[in-house]
PDB file of N, CA and C in Angstrom:
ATOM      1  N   UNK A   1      46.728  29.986  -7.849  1.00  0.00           N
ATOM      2  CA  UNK A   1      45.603  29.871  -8.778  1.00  0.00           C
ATOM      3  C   UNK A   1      46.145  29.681 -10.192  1.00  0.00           C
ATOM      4  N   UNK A   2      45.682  29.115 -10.890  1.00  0.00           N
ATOM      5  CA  UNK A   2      46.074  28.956 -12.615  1.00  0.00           C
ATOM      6  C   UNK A   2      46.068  29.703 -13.364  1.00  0.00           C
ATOM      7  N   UNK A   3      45.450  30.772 -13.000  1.00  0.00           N
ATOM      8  CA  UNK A   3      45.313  32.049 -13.998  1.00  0.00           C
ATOM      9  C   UNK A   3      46.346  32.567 -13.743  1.00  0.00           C
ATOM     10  N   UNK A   4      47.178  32.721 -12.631  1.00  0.00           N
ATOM     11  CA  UNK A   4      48.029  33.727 -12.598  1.00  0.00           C
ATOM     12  C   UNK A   4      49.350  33.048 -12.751  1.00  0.00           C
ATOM     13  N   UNK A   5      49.527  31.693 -12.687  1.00  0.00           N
ATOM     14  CA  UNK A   5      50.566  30.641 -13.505  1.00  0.00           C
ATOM     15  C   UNK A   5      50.451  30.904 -15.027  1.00  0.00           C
ATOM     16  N   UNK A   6      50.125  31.531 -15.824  1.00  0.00           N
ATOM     17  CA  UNK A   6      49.746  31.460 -17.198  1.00  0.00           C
ATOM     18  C   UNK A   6      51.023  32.283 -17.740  1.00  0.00           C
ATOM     19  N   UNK A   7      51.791  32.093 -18.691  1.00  0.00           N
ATOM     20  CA  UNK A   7      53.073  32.395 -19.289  1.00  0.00           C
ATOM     21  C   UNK A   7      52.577  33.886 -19.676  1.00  0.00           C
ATOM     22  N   UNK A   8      53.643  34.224 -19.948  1.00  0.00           N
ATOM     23  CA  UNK A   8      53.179  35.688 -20.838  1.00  0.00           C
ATOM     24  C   UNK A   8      52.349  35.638 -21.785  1.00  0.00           C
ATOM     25  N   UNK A   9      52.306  35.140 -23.135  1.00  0.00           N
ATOM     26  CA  UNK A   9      51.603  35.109 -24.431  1.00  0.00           C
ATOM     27  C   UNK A   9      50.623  34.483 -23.855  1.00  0.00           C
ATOM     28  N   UNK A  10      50.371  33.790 -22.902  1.00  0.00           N
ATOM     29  CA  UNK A  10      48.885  32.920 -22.780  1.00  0.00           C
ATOM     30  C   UNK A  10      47.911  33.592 -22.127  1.00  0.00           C
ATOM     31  N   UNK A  11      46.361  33.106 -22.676  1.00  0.00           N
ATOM     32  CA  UNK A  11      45.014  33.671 -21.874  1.00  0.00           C
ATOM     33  C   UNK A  11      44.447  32.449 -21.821  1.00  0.00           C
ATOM     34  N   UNK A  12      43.112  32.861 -21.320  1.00  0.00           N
ATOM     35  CA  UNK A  12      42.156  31.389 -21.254  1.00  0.00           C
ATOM     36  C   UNK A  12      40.990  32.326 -22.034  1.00  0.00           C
ATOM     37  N   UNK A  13      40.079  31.032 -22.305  1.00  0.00           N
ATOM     38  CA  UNK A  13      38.495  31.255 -22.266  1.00  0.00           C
ATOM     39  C   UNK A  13      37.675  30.478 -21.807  1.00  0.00           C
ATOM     40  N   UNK A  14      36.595  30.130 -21.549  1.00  0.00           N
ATOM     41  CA  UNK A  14      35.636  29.319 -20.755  1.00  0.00           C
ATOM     42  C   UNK A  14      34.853  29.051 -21.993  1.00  0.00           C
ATOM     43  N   UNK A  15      33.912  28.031 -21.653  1.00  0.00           N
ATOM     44  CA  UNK A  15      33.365  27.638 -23.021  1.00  0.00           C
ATOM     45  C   UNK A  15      31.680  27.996 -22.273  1.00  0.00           C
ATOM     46  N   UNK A  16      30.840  27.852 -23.503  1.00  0.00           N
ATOM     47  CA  UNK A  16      29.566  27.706 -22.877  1.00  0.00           C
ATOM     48  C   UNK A  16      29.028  26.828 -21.948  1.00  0.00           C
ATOM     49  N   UNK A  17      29.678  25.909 -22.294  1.00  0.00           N
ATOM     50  CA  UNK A  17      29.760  24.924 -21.241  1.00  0.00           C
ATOM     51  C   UNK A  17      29.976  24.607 -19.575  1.00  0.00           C
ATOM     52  N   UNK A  18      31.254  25.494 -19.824  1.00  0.00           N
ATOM     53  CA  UNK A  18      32.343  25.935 -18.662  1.00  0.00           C
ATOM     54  C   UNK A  18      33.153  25.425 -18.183  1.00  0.00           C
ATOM     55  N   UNK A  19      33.976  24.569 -19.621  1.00  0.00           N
ATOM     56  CA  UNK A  19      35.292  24.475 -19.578  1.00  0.00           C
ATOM     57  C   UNK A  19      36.135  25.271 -20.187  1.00  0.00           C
ATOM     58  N   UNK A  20      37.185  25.171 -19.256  1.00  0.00           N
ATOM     59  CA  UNK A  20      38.068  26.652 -19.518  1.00  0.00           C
ATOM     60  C   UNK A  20      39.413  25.569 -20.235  1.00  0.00           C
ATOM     61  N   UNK A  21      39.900  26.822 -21.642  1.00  0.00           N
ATOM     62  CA  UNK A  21      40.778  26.763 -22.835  1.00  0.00           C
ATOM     63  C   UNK A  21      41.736  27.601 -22.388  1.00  0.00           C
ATOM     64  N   UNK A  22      42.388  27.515 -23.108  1.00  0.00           N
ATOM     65  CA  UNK A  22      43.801  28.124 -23.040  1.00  0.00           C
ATOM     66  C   UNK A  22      44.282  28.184 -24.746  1.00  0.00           C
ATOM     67  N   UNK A  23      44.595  29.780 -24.526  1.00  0.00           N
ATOM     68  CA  UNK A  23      45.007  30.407 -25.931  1.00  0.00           C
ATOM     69  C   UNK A  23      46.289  30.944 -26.006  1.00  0.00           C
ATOM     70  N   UNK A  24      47.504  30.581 -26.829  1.00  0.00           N
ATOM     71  CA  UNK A  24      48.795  31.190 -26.992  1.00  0.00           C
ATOM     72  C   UNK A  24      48.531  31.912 -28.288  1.00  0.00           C
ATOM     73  N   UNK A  25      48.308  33.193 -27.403  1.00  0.00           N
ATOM     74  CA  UNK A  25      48.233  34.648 -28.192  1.00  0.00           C
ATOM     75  C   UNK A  25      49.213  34.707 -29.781  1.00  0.00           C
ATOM     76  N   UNK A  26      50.376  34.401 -29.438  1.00  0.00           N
ATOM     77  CA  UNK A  26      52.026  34.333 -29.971  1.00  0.00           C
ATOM     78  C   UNK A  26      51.386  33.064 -31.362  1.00  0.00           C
ATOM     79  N   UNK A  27      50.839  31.738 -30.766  1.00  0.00           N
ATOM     80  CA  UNK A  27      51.551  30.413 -31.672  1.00  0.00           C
ATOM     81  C   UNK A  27      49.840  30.896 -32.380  1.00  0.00           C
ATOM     82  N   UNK A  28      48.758  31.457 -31.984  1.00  0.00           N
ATOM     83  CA  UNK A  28      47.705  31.551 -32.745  1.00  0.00           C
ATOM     84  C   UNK A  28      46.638  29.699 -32.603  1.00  0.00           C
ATOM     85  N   UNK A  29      46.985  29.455 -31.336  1.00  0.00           N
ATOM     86  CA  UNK A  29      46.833  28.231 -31.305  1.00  0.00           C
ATOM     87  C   UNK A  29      46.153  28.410 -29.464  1.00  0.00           C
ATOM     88  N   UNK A  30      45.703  27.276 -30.069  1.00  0.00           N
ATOM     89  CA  UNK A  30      44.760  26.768 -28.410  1.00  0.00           C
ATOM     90  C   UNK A  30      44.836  25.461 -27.884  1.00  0.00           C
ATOM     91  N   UNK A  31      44.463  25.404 -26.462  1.00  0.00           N
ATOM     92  CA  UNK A  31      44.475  23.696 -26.023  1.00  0.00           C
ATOM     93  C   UNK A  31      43.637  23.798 -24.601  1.00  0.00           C
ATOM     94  N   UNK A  32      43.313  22.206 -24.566  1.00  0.00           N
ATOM     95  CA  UNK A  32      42.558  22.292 -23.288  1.00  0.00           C
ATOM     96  C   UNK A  32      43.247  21.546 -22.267  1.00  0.00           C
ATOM     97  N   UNK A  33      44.524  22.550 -22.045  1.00  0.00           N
ATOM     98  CA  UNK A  33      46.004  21.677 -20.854  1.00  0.00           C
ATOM     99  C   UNK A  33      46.673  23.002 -20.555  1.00  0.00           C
ATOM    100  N   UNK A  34      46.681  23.056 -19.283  1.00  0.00           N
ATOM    101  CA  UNK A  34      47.147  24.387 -18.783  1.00  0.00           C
ATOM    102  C   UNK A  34      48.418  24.273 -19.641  1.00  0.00           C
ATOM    103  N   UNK A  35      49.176  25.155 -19.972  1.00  0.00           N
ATOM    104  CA  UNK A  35      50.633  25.526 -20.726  1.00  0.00           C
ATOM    105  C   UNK A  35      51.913  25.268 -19.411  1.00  0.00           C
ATOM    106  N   UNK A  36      51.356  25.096 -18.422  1.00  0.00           N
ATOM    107  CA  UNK A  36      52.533  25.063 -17.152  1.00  0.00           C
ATOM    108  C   UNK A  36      52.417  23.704 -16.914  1.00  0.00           C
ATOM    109  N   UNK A  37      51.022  23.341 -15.964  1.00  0.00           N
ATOM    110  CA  UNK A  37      51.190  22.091 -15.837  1.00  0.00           C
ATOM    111  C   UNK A  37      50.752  20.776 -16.576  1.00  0.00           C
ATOM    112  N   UNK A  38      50.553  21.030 -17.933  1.00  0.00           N
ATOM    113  CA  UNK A  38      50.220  19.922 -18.680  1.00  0.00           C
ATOM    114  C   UNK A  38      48.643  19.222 -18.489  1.00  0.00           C
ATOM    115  N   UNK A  39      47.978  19.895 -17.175  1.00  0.00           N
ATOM    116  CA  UNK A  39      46.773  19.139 -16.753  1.00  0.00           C
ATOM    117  C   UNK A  39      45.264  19.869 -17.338  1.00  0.00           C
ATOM    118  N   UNK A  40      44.348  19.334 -17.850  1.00  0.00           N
ATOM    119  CA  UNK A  40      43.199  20.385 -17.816  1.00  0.00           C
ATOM    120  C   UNK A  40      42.730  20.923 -16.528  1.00  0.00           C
ATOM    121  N   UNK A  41      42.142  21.802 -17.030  1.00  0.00           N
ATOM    122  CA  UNK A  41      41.554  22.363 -15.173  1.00  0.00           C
ATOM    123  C   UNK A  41      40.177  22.139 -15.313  1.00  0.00           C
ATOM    124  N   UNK A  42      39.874  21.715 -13.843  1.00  0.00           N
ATOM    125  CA  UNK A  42      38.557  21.184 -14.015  1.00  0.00           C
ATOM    126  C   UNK A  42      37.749  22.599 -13.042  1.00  0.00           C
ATOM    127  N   UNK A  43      36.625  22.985 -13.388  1.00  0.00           N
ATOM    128  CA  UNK A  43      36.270  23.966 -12.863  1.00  0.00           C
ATOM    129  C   UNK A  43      34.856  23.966 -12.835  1.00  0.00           C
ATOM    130  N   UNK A  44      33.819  25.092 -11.619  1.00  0.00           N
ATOM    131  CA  UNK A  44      32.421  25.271 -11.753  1.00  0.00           C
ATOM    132  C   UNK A  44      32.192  26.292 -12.858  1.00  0.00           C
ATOM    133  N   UNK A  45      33.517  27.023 -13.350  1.00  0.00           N
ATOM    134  CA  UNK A  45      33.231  28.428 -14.163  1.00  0.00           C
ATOM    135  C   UNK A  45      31.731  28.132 -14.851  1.00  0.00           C
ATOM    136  N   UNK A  46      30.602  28.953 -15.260  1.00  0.00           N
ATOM    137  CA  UNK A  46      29.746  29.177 -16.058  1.00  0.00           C
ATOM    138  C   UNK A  46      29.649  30.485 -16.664  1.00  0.00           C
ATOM    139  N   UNK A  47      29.725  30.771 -17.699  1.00  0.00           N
ATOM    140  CA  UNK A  47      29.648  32.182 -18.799  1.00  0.00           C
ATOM    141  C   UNK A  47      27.683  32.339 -18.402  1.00  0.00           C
ATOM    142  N   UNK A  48      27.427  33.639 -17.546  1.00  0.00           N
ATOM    143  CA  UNK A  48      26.445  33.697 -17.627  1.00  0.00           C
ATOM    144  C   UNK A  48      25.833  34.799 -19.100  1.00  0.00           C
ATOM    145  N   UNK A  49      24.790  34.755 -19.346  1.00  0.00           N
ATOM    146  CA  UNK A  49      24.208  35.667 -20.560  1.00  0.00           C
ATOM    147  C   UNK A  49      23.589  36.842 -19.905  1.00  0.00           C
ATOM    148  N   UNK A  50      24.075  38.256 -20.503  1.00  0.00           N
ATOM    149  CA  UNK A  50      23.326  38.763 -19.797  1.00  0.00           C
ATOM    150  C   UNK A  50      22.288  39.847 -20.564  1.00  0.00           C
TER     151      UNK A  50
END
């Protein structure tokens, strides 16, 4: 799974949308390309409201 490929300093977030980001804790910086494999991840994630 990709989440658990994620370097040390890195997290994700999902957007409202529900595309999922990727945050390097360390560089204070973000991107939408996994940090391992260079690819975005394409996903159903949805942030529900509750």
């Amino acid at each position: 799974e990709w989440i658990c490929s994620l370097p040390r300093s890195w997290t994700y977030g999902i957007t409202r949308g529900g595309r999922v980001f990727f945050i390097n804790e360390e560089a204070k910086s973000t991107t939408w390309l996994h940090p391992v494999t260079g690819e975005a991840v394409v996903t159903g994630h949805r942030r529900q409201s509750t």
